[in-house]
Protein backbone atom coordinates (compact mmCIF):
# COMPACT_ATOMS: atom_id res chain seq x y z
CA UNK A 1 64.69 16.65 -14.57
CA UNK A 2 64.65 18.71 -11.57
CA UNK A 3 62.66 19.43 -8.63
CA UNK A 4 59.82 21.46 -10.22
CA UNK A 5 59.46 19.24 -12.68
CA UNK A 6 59.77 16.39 -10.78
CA UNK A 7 57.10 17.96 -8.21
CA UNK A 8 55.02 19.11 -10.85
CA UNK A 9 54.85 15.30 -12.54
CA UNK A 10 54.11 13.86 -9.01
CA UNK A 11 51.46 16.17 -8.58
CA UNK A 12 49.23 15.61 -11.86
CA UNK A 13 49.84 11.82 -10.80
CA UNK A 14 48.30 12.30 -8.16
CA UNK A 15 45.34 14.40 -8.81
CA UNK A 16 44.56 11.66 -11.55
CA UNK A 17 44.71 9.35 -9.33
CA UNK A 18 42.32 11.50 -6.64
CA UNK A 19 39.70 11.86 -9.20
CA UNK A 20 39.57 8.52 -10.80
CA UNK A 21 38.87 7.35 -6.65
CA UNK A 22 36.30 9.99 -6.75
CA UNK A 23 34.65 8.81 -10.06
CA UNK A 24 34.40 5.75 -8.71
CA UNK A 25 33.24 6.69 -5.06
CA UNK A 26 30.29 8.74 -6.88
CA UNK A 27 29.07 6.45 -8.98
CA UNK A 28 28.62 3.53 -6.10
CA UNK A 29 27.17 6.27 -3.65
CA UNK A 30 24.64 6.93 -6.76
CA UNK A 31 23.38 3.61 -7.19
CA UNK A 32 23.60 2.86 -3.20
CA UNK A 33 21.38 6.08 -3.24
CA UNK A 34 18.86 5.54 -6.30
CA UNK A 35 18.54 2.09 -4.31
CA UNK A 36 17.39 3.21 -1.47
CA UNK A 37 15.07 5.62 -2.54
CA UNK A 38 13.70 3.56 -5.65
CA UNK A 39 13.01 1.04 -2.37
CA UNK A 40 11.63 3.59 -0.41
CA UNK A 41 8.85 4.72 -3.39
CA UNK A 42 7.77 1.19 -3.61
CA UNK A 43 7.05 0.77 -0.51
CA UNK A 44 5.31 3.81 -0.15
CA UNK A 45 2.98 2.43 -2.77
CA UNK A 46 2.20 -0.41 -1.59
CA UNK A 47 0.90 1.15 1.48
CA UNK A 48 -1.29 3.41 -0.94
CA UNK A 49 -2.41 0.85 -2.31
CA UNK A 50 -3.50 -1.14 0.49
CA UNK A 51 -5.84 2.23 1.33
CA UNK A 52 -7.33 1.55 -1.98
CA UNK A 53 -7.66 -1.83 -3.36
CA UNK A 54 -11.21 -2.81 -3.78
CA UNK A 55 -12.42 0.93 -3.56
CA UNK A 56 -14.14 3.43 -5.65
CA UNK A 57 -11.84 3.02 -8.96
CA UNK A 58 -9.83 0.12 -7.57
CA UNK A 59 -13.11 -2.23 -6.81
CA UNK A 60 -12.81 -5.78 -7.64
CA UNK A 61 -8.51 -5.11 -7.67
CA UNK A 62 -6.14 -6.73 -5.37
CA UNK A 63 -3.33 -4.84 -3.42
CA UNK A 64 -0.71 -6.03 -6.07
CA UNK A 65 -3.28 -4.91 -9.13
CA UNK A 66 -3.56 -1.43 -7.48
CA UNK A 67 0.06 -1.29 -6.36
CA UNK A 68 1.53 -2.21 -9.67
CA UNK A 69 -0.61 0.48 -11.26
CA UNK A 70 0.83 2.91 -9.20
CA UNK A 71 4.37 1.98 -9.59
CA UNK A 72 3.85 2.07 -13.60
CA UNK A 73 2.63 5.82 -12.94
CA UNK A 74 5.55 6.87 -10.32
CA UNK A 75 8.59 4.78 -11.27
């Protein structure tokens, strides 16, 4: 074998190796993100819906009623 070949072998092994640690750095940054801003959305509603449980459309509902409404609408 010689050198370029050699050099060319090491090299594929390597970029292989690069993106299989980049396939797998991606996908746990994805679901560390979607986490965080799945969290973030349900918190937001619940804050919207303390504003409107028991008002106009929401009379007579508790916080969780109006709150899981919500969710089913933005989630």
């Amino acid at each position: 074998m010689s050198v370029m070949q050699a050099t060319s072998v090491a090299f594929e092994t390597s970029c292989n190796f690069c993106l299989a640690v980049r396939r797998q750095v991606v996908t746990s940054v994805n679901a560390v993100y979607d986490g965080i801003v799945l969290g973030q959305q349900l918190k937001t509603n619940f804050r919207v819906a303390e504003q409107l449980a028991g008002k106009g459309d929401y009379e007579g509902m508790t916080v969780a009623e109006v709150a899981s409404l919500i969710n089913e609408e933005t989630i």
